[in-house]
N, C-alpha and C. Protein backbone atom coordinates (compact mmCIF):
# COMPACT_ATOMS: atom_id res chain seq x y z
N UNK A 1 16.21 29.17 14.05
CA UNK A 1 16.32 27.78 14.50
C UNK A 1 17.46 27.12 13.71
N UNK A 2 18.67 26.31 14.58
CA UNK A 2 19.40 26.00 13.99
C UNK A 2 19.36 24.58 13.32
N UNK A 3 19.66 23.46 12.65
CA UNK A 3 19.28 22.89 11.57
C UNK A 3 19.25 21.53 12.55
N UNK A 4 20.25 21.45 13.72
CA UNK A 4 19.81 20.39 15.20
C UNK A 4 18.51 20.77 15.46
N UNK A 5 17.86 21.99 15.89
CA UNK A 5 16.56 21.97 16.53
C UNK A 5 15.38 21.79 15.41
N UNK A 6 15.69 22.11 13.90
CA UNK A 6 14.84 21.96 13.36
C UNK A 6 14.76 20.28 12.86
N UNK A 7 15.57 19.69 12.73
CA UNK A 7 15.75 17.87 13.25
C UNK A 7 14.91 17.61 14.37
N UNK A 8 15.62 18.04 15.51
CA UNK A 8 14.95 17.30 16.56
C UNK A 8 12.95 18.03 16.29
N UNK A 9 12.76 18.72 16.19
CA UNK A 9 11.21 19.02 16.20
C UNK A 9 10.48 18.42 15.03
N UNK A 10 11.19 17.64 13.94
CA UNK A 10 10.68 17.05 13.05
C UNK A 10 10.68 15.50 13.26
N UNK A 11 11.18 14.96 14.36
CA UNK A 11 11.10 13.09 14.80
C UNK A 11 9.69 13.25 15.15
N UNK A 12 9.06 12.32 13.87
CA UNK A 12 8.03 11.73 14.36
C UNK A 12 8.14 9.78 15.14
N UNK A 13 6.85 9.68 15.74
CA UNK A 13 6.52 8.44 16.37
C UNK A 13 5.63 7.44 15.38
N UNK A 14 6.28 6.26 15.11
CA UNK A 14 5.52 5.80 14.09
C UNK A 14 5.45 4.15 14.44
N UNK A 15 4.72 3.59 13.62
CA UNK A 15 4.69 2.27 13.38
C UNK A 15 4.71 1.84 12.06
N UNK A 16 5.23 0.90 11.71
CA UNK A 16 6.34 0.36 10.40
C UNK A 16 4.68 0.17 9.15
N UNK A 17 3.37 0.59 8.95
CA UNK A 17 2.88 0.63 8.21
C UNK A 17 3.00 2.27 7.28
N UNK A 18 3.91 3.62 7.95
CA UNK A 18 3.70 4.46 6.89
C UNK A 18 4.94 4.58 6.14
N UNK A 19 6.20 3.56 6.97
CA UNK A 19 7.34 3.42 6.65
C UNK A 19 7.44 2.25 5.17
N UNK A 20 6.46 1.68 5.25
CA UNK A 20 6.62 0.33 4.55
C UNK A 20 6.55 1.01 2.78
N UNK A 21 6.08 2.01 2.82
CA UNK A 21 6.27 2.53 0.88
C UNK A 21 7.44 3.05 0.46
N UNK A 22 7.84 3.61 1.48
CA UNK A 22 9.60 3.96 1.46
C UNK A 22 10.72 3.05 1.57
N UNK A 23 10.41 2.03 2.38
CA UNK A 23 10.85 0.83 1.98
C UNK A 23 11.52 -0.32 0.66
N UNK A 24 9.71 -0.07 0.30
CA UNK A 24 9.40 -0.54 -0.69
C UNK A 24 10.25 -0.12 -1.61
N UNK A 25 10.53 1.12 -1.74
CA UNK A 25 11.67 2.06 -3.39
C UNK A 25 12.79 2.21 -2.25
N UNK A 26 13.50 1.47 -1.18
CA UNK A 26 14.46 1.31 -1.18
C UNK A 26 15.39 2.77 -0.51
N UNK A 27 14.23 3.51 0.73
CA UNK A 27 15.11 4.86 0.82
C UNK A 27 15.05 4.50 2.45
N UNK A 28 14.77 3.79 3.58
CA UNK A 28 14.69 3.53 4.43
C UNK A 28 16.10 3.27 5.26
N UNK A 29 16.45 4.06 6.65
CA UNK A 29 17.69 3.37 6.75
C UNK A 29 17.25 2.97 8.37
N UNK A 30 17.61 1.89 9.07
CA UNK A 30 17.42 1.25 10.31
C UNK A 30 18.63 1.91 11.30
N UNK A 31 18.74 2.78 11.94
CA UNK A 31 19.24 3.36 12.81
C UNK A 31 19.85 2.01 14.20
N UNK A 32 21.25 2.03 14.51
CA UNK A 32 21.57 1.32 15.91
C UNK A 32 20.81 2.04 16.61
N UNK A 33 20.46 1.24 18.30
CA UNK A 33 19.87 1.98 18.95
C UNK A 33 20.60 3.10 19.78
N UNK A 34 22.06 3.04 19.59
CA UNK A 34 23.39 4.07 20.12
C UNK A 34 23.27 5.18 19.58
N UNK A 35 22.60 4.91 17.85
CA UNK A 35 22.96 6.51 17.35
C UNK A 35 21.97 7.32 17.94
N UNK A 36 22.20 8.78 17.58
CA UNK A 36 21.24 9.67 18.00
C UNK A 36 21.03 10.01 16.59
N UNK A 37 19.53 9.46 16.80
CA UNK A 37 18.93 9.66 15.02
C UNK A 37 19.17 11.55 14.32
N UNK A 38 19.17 12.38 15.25
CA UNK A 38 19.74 14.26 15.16
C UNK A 38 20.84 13.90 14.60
N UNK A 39 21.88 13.00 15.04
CA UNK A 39 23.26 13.47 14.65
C UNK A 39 23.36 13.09 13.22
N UNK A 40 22.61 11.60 13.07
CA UNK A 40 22.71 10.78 11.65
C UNK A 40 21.73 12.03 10.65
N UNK A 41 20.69 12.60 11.31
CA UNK A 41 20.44 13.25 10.05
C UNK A 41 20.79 14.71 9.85
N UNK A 42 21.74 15.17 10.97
CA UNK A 42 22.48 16.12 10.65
C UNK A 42 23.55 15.39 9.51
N UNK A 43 24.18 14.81 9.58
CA UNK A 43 24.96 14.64 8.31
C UNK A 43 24.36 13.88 7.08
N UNK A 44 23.29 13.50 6.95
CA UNK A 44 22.95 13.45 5.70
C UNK A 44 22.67 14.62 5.11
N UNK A 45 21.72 15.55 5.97
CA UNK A 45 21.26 16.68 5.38
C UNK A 45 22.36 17.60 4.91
N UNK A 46 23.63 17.51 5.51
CA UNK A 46 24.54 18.60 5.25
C UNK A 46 25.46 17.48 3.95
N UNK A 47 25.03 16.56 3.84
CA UNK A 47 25.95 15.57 2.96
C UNK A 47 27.77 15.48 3.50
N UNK A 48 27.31 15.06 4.40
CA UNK A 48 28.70 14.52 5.29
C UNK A 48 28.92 12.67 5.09
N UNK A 49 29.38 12.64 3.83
CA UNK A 49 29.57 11.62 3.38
C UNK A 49 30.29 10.91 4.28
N UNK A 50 31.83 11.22 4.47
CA UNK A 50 32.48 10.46 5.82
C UNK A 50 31.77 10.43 6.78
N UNK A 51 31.41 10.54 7.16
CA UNK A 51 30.35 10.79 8.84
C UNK A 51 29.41 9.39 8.27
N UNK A 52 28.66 9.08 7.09
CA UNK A 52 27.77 8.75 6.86
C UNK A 52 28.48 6.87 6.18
N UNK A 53 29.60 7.52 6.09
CA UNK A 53 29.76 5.91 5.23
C UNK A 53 30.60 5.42 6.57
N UNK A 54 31.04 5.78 7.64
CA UNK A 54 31.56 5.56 9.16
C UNK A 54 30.35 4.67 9.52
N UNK A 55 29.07 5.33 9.57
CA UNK A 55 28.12 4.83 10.75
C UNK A 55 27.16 3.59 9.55
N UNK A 56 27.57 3.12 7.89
CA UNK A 56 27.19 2.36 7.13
C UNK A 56 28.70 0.99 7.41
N UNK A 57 29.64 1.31 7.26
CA UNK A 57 30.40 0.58 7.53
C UNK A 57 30.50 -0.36 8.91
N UNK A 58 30.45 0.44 10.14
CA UNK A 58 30.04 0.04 11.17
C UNK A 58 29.02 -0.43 11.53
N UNK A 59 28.12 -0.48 10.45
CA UNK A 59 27.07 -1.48 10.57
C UNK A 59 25.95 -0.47 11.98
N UNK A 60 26.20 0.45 11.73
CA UNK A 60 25.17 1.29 12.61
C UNK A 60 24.00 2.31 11.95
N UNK A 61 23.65 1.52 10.70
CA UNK A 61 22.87 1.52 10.37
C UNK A 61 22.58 1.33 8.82
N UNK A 62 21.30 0.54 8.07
CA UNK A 62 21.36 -0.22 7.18
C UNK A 62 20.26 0.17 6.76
N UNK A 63 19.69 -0.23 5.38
CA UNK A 63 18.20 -0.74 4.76
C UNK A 63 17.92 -1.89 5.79
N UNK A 64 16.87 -1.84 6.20
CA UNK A 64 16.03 -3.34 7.06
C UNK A 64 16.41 -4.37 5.74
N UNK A 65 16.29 -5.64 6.63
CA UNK A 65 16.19 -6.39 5.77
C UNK A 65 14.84 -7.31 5.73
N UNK A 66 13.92 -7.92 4.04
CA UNK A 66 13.21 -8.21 4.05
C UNK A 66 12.54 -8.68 5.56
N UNK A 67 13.72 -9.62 6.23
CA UNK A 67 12.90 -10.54 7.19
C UNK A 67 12.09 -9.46 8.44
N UNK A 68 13.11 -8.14 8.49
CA UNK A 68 13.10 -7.40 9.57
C UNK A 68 11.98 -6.63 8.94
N UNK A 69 11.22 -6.83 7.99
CA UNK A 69 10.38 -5.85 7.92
C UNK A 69 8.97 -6.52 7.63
N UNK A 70 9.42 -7.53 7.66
CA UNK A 70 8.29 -8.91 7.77
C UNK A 70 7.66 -8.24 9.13
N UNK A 71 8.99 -8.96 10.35
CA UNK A 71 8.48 -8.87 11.70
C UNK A 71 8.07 -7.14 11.86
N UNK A 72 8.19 -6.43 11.22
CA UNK A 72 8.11 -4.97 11.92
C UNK A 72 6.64 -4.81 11.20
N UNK A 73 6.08 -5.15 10.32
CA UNK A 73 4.80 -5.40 9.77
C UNK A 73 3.72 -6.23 10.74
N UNK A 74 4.16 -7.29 11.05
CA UNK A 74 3.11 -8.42 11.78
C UNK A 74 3.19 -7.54 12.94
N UNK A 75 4.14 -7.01 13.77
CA UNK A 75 4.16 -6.42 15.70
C UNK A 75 4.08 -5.11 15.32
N UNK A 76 2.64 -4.77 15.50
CA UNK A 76 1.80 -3.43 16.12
C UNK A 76 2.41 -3.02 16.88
N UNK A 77 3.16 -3.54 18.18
CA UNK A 77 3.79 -3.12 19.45
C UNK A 77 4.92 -3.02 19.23
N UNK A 78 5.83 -2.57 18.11
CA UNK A 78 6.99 -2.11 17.62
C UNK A 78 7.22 -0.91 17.05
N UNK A 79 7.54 0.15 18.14
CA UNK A 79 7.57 1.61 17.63
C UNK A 79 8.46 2.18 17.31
N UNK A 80 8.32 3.55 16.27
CA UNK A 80 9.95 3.94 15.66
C UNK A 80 9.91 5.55 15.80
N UNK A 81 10.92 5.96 15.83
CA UNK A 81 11.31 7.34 16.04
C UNK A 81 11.73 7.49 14.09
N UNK A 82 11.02 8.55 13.73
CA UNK A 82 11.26 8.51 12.35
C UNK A 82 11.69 10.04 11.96
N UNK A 83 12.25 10.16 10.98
CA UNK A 83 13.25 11.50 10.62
C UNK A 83 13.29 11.39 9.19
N UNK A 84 12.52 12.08 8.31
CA UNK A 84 12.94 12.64 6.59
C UNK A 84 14.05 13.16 6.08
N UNK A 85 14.80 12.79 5.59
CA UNK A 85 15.82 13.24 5.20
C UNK A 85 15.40 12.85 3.72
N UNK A 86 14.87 14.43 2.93
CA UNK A 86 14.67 13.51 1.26
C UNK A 86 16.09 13.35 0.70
N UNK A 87 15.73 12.28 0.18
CA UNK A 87 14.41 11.38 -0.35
C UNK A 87 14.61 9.99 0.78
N UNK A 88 15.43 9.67 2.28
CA UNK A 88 15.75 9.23 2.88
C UNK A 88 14.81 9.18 3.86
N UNK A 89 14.41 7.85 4.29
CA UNK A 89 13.31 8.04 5.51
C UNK A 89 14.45 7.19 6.64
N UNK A 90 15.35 8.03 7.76
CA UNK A 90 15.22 7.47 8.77
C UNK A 90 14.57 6.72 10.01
N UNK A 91 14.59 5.70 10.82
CA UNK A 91 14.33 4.71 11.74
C UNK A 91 14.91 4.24 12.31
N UNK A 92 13.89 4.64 14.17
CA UNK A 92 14.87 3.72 14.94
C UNK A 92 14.21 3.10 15.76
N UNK A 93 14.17 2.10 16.21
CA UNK A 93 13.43 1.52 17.18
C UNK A 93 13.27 1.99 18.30
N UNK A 94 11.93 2.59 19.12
CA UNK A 94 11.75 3.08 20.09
C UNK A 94 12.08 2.13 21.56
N UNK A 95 12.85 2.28 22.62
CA UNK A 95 12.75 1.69 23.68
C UNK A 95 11.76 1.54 24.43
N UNK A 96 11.14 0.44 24.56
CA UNK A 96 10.25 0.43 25.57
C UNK A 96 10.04 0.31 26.40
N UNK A 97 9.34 1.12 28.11
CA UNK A 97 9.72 1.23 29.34
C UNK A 97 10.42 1.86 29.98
């Protein structure tokens, strides 16, 4: 299994209460909804720094911020596609419909 399929078979479906301790110490990153969360954690895992400070610069993806994790706490009905990258917990907001 190559290190794409073993990514893609590791996205779990979550809601922002098992995300919120990772958070908390600051390893959480909020995925655009453009990226393909495979590609972002193909280059963390391989430490593709350019690749990685491209899609931080571009603002395509960040630490949440307090407020955003306020609201992702209070709405139950806010789901995330989630990806480990240690010590890195990727997130992305699931589309709904």
């Amino acid at each position: 299994m190559d290190l794409k399929d073993k990514l893609q078979s590791e996205i779990l479906d979550t809601q922002w209460e098992p995300v919120a301790p990772h958070f908390a110490r600051g390893t959480v990153y909020l995925l655009d909804e453009d990226l393909d969360i495979v590609e972002v954690g193909q280059a963390m895992a391989t430490d593709d720094i350019s690749q990685i400070k491209q899609f931080l610069d571009n603002g395509l993806m960040a630490p949440p911020t307090p407020e955003e994790a306020t609201l992702f706490a209070k709405e139950s009905s806010i789901l995330f596609k989630m990806l480990i990258i240690e010590p890195y917990v990727l997130i992305q907001r699931r589309i709904q419909g």
